[in-house]
PDB file of N, CA and C in Angstrom:
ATOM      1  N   UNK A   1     -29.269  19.224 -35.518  1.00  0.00           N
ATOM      2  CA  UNK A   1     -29.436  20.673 -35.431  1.00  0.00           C
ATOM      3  C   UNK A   1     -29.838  21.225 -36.810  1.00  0.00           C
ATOM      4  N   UNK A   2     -31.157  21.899 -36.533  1.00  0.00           N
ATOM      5  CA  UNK A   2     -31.190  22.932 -38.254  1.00  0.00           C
ATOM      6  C   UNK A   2     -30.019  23.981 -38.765  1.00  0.00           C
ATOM      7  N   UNK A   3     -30.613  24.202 -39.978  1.00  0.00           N
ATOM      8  CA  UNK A   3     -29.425  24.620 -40.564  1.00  0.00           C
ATOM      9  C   UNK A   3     -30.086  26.413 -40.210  1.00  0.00           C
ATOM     10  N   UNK A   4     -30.630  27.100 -40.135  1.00  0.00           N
ATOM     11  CA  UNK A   4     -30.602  28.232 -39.563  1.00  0.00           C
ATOM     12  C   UNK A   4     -29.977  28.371 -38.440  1.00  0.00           C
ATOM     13  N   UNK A   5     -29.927  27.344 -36.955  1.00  0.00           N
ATOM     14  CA  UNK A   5     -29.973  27.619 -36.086  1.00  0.00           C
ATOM     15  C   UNK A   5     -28.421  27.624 -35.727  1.00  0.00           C
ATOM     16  N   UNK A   6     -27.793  26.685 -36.606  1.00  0.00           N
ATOM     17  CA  UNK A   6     -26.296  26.379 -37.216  1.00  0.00           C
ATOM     18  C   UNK A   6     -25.705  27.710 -37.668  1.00  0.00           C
ATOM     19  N   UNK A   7     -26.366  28.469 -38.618  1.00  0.00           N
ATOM     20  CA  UNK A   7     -25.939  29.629 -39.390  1.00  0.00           C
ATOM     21  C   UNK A   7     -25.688  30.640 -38.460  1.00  0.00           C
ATOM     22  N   UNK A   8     -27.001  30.751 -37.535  1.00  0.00           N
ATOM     23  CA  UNK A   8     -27.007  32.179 -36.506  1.00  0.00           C
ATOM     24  C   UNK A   8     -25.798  31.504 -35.147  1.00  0.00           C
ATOM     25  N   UNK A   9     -25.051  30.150 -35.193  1.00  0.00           N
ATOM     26  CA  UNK A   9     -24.163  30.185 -34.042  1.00  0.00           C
ATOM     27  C   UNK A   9     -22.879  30.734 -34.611  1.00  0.00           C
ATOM     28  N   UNK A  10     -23.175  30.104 -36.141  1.00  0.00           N
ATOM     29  CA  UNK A  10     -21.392  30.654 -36.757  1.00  0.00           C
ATOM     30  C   UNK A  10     -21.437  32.029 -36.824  1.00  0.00           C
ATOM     31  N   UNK A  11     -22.444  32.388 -37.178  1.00  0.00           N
ATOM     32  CA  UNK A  11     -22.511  34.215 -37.123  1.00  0.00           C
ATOM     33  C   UNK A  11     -21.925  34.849 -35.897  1.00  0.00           C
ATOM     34  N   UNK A  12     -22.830  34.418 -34.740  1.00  0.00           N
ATOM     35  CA  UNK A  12     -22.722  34.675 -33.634  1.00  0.00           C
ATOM     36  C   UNK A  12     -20.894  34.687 -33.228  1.00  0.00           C
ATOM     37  N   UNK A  13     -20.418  33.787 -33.647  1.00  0.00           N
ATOM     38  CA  UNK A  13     -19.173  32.979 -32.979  1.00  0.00           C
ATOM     39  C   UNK A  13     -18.252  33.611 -33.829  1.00  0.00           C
ATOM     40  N   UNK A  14     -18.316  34.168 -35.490  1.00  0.00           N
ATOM     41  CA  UNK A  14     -17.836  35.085 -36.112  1.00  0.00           C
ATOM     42  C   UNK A  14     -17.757  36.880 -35.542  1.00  0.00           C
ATOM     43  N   UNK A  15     -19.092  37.151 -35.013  1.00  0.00           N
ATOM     44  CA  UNK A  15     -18.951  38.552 -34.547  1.00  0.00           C
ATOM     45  C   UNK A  15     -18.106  38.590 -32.748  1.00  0.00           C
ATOM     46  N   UNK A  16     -18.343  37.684 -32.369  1.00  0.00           N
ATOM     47  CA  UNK A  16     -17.221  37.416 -30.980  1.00  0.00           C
ATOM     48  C   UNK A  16     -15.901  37.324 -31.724  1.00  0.00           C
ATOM     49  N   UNK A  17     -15.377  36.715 -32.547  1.00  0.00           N
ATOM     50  CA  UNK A  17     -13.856  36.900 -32.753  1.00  0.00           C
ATOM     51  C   UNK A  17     -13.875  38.521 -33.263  1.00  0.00           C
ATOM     52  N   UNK A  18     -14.728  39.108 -34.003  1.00  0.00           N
ATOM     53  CA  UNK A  18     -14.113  40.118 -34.662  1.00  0.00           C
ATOM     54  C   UNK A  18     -14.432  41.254 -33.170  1.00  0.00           C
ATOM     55  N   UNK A  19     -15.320  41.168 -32.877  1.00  0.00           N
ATOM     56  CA  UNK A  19     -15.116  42.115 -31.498  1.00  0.00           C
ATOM     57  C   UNK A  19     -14.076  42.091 -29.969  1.00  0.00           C
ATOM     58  N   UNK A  20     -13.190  40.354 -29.945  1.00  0.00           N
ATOM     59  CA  UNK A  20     -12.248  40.147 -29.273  1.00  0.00           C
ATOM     60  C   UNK A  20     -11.045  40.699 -29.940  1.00  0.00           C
ATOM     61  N   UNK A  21     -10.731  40.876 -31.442  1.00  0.00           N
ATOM     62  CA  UNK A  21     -10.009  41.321 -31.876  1.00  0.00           C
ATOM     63  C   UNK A  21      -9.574  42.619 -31.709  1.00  0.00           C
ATOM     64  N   UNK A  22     -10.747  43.325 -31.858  1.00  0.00           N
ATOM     65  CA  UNK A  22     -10.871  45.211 -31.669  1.00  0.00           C
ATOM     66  C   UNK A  22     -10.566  45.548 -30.265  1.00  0.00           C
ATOM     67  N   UNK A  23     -11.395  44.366 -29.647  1.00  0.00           N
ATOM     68  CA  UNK A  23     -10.948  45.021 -28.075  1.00  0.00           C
ATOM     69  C   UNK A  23      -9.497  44.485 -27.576  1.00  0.00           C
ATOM     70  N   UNK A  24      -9.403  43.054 -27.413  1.00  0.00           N
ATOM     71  CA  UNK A  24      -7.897  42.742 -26.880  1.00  0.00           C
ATOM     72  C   UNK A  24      -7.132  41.350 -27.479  1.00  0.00           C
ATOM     73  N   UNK A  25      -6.573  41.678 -28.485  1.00  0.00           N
ATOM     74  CA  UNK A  25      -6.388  40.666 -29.345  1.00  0.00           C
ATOM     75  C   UNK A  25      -5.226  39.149 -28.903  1.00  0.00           C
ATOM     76  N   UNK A  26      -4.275  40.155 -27.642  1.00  0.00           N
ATOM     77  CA  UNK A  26      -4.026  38.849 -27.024  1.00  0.00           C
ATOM     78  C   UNK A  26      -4.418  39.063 -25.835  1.00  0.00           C
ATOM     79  N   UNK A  27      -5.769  38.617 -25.532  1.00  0.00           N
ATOM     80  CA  UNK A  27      -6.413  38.371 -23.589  1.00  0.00           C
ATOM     81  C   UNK A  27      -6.511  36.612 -24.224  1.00  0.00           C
ATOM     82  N   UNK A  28      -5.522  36.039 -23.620  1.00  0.00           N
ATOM     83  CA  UNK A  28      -5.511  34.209 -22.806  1.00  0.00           C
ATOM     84  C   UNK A  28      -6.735  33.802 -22.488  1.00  0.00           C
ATOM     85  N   UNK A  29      -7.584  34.959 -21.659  1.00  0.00           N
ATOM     86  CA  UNK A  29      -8.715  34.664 -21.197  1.00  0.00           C
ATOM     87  C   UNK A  29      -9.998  34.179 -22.476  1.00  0.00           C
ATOM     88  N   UNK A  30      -9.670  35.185 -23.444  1.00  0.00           N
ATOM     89  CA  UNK A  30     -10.985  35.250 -24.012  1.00  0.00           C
ATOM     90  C   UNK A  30     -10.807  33.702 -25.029  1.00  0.00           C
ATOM     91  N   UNK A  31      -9.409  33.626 -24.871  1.00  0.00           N
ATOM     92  CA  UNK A  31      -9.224  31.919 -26.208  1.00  0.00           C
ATOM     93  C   UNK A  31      -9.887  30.565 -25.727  1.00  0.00           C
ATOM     94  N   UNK A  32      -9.589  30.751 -24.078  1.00  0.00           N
ATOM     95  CA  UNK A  32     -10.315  29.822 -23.274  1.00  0.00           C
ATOM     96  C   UNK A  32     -11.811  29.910 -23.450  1.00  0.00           C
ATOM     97  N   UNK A  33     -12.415  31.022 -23.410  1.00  0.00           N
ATOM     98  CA  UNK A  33     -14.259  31.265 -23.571  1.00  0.00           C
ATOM     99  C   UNK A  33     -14.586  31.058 -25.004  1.00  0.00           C
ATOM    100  N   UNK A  34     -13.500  31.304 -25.878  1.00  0.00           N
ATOM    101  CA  UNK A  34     -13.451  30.855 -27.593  1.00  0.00           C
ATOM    102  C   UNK A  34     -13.562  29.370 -27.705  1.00  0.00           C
ATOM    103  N   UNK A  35     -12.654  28.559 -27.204  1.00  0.00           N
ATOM    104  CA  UNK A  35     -12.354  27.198 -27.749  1.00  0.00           C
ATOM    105  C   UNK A  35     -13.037  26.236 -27.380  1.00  0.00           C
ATOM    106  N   UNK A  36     -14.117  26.102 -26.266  1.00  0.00           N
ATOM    107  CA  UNK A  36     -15.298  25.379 -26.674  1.00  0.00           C
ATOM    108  C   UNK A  36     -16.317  25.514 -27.445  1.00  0.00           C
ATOM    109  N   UNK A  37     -16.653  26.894 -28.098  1.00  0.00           N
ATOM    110  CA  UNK A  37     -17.490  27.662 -29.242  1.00  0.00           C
ATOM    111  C   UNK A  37     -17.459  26.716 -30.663  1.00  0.00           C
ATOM    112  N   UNK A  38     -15.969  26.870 -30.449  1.00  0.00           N
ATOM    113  CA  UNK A  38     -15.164  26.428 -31.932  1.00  0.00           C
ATOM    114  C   UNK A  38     -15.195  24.540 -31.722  1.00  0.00           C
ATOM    115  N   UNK A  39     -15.400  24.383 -30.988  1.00  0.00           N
ATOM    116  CA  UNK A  39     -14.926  23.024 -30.666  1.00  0.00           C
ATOM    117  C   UNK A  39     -16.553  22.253 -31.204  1.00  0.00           C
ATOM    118  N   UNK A  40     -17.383  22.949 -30.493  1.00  0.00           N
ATOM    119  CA  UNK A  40     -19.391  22.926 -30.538  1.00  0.00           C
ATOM    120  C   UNK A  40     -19.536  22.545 -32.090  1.00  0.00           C
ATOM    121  N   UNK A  41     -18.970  23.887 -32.847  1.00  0.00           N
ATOM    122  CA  UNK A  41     -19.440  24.253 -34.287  1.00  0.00           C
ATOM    123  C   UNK A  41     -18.647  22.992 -35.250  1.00  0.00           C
ATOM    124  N   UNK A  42     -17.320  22.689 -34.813  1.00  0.00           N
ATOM    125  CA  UNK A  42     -16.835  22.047 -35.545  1.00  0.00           C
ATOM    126  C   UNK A  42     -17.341  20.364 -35.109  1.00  0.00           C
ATOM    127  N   UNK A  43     -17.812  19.673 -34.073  1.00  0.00           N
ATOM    128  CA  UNK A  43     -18.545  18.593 -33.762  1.00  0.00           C
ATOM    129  C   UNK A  43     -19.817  18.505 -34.750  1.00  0.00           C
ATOM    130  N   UNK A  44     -20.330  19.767 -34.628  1.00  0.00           N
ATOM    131  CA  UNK A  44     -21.932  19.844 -35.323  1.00  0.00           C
ATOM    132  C   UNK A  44     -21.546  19.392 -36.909  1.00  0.00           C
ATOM    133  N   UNK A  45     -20.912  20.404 -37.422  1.00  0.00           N
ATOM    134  CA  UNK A  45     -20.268  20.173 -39.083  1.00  0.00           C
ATOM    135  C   UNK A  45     -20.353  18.991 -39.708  1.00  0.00           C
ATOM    136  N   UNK A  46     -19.735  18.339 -38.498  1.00  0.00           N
ATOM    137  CA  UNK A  46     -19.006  16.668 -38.976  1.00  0.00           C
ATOM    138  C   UNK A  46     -19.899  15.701 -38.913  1.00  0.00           C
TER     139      UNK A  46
END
């Protein structure tokens, strides 16, 4: 994967936490739609 295309997912995956935060900081639901995001970015890294 390029490294722009890398940059605009962490961005992306940065402005979803800060807008799950504002709206409902504990919805169960949204950690489940989070933790393959996080799971993606941190595979790619390594």
């Amino acid at each position: 994967m390029n490294k722009k295309l890398r940059l605009f997912l962490s961005l992306l995956l940065v402005l979803l936490l800060i807008y799950a935060f504002i709206v409902s900081p504990y919805n169960p639901l949204f950690l489940l739609l989070l933790a393959p995001g996080l799971f993606a970015i941190y595979k790619v890294k390594k």
